[in-house]
Protein backbone atom coordinates (compact mmCIF):
# COMPACT_ATOMS: atom_id res chain seq x y z
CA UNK A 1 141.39 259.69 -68.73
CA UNK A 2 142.63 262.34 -66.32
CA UNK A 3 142.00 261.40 -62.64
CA UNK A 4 140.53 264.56 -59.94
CA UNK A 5 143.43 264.41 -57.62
CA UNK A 6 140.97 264.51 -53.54
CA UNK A 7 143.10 265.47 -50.82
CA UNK A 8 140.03 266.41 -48.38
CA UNK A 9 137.66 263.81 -47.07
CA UNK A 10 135.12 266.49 -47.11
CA UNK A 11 134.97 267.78 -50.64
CA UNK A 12 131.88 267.99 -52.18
CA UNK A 13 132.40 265.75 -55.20
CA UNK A 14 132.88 262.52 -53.46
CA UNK A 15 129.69 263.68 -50.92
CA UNK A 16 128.02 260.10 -52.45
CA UNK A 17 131.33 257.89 -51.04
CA UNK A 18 131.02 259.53 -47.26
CA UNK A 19 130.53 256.78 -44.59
CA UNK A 20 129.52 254.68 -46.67
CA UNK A 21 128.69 251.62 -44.31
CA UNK A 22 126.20 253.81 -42.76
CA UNK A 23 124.18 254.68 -45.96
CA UNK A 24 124.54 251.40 -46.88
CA UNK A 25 121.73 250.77 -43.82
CA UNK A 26 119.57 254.07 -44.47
CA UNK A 27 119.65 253.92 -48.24
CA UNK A 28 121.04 255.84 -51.53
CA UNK A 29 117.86 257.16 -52.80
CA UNK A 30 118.02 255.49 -56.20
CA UNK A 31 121.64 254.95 -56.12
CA UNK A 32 123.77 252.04 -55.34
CA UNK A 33 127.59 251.90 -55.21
CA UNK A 34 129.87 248.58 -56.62
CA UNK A 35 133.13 247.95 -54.76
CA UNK A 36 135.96 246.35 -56.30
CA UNK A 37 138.01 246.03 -59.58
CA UNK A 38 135.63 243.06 -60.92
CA UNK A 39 132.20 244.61 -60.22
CA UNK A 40 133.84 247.62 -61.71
CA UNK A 41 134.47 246.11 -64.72
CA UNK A 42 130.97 244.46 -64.85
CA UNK A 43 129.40 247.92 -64.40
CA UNK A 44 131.22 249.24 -67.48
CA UNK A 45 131.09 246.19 -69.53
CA UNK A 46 127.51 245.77 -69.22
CA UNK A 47 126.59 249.19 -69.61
CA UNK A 48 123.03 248.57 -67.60
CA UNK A 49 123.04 251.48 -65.49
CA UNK A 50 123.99 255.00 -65.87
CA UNK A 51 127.66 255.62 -63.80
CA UNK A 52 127.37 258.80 -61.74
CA UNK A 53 131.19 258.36 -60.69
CA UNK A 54 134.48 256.20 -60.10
CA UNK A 55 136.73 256.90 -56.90
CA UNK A 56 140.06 254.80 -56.78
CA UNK A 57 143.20 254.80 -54.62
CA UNK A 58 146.41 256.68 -56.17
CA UNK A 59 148.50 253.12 -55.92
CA UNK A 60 145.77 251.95 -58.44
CA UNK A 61 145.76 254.61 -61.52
CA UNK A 62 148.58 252.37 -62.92
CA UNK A 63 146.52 248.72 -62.48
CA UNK A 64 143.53 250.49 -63.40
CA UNK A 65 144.89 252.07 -66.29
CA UNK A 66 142.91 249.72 -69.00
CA UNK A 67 139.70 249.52 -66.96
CA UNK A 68 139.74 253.27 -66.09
CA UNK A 69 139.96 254.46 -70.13
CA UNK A 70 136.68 252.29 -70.65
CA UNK A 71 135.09 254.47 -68.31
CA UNK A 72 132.02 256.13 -69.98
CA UNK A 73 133.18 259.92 -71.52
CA UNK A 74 131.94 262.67 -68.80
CA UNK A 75 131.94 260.22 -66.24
CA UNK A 76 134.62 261.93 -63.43
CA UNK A 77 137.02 259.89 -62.47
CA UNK A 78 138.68 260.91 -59.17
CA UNK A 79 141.50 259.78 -56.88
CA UNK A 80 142.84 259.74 -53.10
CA UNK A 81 145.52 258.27 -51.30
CA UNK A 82 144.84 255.88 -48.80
CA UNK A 83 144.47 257.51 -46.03
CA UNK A 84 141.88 260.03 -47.60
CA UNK A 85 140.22 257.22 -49.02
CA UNK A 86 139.64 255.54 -45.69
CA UNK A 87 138.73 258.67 -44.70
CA UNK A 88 136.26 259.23 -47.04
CA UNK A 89 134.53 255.56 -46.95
CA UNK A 90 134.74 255.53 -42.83
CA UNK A 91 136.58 252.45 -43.00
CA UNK A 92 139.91 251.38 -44.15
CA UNK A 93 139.40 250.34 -48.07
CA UNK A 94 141.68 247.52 -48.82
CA UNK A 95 140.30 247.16 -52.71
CA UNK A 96 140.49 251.26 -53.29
CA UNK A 97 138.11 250.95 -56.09
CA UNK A 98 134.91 252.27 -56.02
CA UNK A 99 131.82 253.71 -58.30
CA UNK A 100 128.45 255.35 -58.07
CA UNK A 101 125.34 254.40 -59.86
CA UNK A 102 121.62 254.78 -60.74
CA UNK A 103 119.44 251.84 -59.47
CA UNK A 104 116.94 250.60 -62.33
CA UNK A 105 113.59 251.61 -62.40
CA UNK A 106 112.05 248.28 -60.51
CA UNK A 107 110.57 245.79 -62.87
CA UNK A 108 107.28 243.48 -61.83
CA UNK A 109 107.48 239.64 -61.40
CA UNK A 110 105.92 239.84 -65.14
CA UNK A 111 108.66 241.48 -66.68
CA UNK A 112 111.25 238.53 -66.07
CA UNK A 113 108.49 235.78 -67.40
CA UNK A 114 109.05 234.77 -70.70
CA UNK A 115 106.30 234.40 -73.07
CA UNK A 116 104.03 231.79 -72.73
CA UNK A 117 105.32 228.45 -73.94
CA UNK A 118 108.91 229.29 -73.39
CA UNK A 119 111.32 227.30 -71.71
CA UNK A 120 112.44 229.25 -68.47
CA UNK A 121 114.43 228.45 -65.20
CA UNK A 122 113.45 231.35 -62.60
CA UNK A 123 114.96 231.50 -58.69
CA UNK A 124 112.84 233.29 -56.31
CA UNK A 125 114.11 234.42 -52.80
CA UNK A 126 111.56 233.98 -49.98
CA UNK A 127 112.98 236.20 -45.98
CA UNK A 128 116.57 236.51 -47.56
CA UNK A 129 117.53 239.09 -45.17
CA UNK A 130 121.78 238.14 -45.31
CA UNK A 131 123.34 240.22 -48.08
CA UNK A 132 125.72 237.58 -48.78
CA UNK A 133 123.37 234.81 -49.30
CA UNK A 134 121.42 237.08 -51.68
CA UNK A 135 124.81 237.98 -53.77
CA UNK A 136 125.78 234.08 -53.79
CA UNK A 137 122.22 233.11 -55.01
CA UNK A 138 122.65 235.80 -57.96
CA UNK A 139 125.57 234.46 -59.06
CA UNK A 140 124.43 230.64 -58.88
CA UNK A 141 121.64 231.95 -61.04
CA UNK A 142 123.64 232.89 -63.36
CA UNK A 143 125.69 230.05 -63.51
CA UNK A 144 123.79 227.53 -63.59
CA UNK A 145 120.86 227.96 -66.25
CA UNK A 146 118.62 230.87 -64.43
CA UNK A 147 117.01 233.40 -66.72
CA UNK A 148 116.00 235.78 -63.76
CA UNK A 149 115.85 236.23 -59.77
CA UNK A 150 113.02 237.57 -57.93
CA UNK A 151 113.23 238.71 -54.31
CA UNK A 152 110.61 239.38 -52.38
CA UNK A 153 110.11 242.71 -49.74
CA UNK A 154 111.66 241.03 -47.04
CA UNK A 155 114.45 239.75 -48.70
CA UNK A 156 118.00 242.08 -48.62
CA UNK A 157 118.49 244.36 -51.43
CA UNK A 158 120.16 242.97 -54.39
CA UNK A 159 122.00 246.61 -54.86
CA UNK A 160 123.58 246.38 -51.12
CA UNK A 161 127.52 246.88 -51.91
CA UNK A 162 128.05 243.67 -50.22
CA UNK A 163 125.41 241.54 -52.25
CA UNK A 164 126.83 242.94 -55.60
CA UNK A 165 130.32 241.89 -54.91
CA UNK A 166 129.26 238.34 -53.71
CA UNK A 167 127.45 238.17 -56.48
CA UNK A 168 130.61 238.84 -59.14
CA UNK A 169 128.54 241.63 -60.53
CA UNK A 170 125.64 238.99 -61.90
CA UNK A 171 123.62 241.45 -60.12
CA UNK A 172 124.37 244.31 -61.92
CA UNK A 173 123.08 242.26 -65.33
CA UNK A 174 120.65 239.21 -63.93
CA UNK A 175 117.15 240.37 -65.02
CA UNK A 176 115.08 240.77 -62.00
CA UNK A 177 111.91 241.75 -60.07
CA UNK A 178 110.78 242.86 -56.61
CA UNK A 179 107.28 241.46 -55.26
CA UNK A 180 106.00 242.65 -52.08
CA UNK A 181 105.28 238.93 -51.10
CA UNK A 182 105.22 235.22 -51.64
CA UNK A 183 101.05 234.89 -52.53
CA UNK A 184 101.25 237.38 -55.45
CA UNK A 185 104.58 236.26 -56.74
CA UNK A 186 102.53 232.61 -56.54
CA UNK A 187 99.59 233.69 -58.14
CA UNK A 188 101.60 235.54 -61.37
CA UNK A 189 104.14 232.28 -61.43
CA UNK A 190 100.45 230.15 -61.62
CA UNK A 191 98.67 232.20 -64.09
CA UNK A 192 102.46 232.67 -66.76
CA UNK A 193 102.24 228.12 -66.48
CA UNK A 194 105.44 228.41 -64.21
CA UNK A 195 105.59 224.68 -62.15
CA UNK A 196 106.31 226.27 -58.43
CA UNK A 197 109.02 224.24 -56.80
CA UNK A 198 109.83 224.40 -53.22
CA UNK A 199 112.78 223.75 -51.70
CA UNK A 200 112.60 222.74 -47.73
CA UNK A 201 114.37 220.25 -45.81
CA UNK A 202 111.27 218.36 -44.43
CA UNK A 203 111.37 215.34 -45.09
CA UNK A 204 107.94 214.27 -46.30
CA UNK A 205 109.11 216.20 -49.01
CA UNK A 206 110.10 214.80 -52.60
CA UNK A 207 113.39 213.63 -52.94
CA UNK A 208 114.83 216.00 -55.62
CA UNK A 209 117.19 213.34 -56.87
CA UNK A 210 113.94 211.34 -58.34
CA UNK A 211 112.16 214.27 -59.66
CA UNK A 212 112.39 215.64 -63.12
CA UNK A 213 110.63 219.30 -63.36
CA UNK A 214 109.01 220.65 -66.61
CA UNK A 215 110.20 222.97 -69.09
CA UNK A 216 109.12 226.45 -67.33
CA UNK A 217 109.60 226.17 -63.23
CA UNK A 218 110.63 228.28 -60.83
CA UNK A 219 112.58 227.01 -57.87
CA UNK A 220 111.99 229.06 -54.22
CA UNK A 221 114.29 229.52 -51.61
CA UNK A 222 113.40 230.61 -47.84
CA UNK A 223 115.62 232.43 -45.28
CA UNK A 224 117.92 229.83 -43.24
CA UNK A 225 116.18 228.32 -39.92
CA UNK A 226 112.56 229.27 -40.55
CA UNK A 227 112.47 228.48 -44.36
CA UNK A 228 109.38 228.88 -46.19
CA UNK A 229 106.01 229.62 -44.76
CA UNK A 230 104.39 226.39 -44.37
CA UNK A 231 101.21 227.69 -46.14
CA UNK A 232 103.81 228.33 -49.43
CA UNK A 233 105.44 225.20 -49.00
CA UNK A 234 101.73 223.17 -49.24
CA UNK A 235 100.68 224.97 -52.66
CA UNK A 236 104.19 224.19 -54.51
CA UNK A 237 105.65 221.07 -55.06
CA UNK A 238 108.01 220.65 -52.32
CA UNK A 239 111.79 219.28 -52.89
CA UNK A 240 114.50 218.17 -50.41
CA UNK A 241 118.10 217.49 -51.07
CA UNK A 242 118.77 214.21 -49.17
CA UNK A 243 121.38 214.65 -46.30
CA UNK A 244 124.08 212.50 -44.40
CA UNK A 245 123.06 211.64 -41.07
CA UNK A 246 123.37 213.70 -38.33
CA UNK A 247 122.99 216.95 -40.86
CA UNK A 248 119.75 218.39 -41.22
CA UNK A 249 120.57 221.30 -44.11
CA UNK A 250 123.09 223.05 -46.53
CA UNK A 251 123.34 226.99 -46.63
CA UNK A 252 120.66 228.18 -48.39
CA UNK A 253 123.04 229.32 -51.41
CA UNK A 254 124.92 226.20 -51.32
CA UNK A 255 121.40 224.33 -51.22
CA UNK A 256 119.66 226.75 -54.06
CA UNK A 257 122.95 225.60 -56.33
CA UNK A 258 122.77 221.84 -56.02
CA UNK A 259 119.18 222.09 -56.60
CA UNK A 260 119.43 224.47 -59.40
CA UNK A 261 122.21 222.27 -60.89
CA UNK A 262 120.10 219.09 -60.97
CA UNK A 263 116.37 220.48 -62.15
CA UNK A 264 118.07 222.51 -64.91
CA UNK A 265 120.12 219.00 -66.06
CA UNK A 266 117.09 216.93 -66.02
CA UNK A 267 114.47 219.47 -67.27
């Protein structure tokens, strides 16, 4: 592994790392970019999606080193120093590790059902417009018993830099679909015998300490303050996390994990 040595922020090979907040909002055109020595590693590990290329920092060729040699053969590997690199990204780049990639071709809701009969734990993400709260609910997922994630339109994309990083890199392997809204994601859930669970913090809602769910569910999270739709909230079974007084809700991460974390123990 021989590093490209980039002393000009404007040289065509690193064209895909150029301001890269700002075509974070308009969009890569199929491409996403991870930030960060773990999500790195999780892009190479996993070997999901096809690596375009890696830009690092000169102080971290030596850290690197072990990480960098796994890099797929013909990927190009190139390197600034610091100030080129903050150049480059439009904003100074404390982690000075970055990498290009192809987005997966998108997947429907059926493609992360199992087959009929099978066990499965789903999480589906309802108005999840903060990228953070999207990465964190990824990597609950994951964590806690989750087979796949399923966002809807409206909800932030899972490939955002940001989301991917939050999310340790789960995103990067998570099976996962995008559904243009709640009713059709409802209907497929239905019609694959998936038990739609709701999570809101009414409170004519069931407790979800005294419910026990069934072998294939999927649990639904809405966007903090306005939560669910109400009409989506009446056709699933709706769940609430009992609260201290004077507290009305948990972060909608925080809240999707302690739910997650009890359904999946008692299923």
């Amino acid at each position: 592994m021989k590093p490209a040595l980039i002393t000009d922020p404007d040289d065509p090979r690193i064209e895909a790392y150029r301001e890269i907040r700002e075509r974070d909002l308009v969009g890569r055109k199929g491409r996403f970019i991870v930030e960060g020595r773990v999500t790195l590693g999780v892009l190479i590990a996993r070997r999901r999606h096809v690596i375009e290329s890696v830009l690092v920092g000169e102080s971290r060729l030596e850290p690197l080193r072990d990480l960098l040699e796994k890099v797929p053969s013909g990927v190009p590997v190139y390197a600034a120093n610091q100030k080129v690199l903050d150049a480059i990204a439009g904003f100074p780049m404390h982690r000075g590790v970055l990498s290009v990639a192809r987005k997966p071709d998108a997947r429907p809701v059926e493609g992360v059902i199992a087959p009929p009969g099978a066990p499965q734990v789903l999480l589906a993400l309802i108005g999840l417009s903060n990228h953070d709260n999207v990465g964190a609910c990824f990597r609950n997922a994951a964590a806690l018993g989750a087979s796949g994630v399923i966002t809807d339109a409206a909800s932030a994309d899972p490939f955002y830099r940001k989301a991917i990083r939050v999310s340790a890199g789960t995103v990067l392997w998570m099976p996962q679909a995008r559904v243009e809204g709640w009713r059709g994601l409802f209907d497929a859930l239905e019609a694959n015998g998936h038990a739609v669970l709701a999570l809101t913090p009414d409170p004519a809602a069931r407790d979800l300490r005294d419910f026990s769910p069934p072998n294939r569910f999927t649990l639904v999270l809405g966007a903090e303050g306005p939560g669910l739709p109400g009409e989506a909230i009446a056709r699933a079974t709706a769940l609430r996390i009992p609260m201290a007084e004077g507290v009305d809700s948990l972060n909608v991460a925080t809240a999707g994990a302690v739910a997650l974390s009890h359904l999946v123990g008692r299923r």
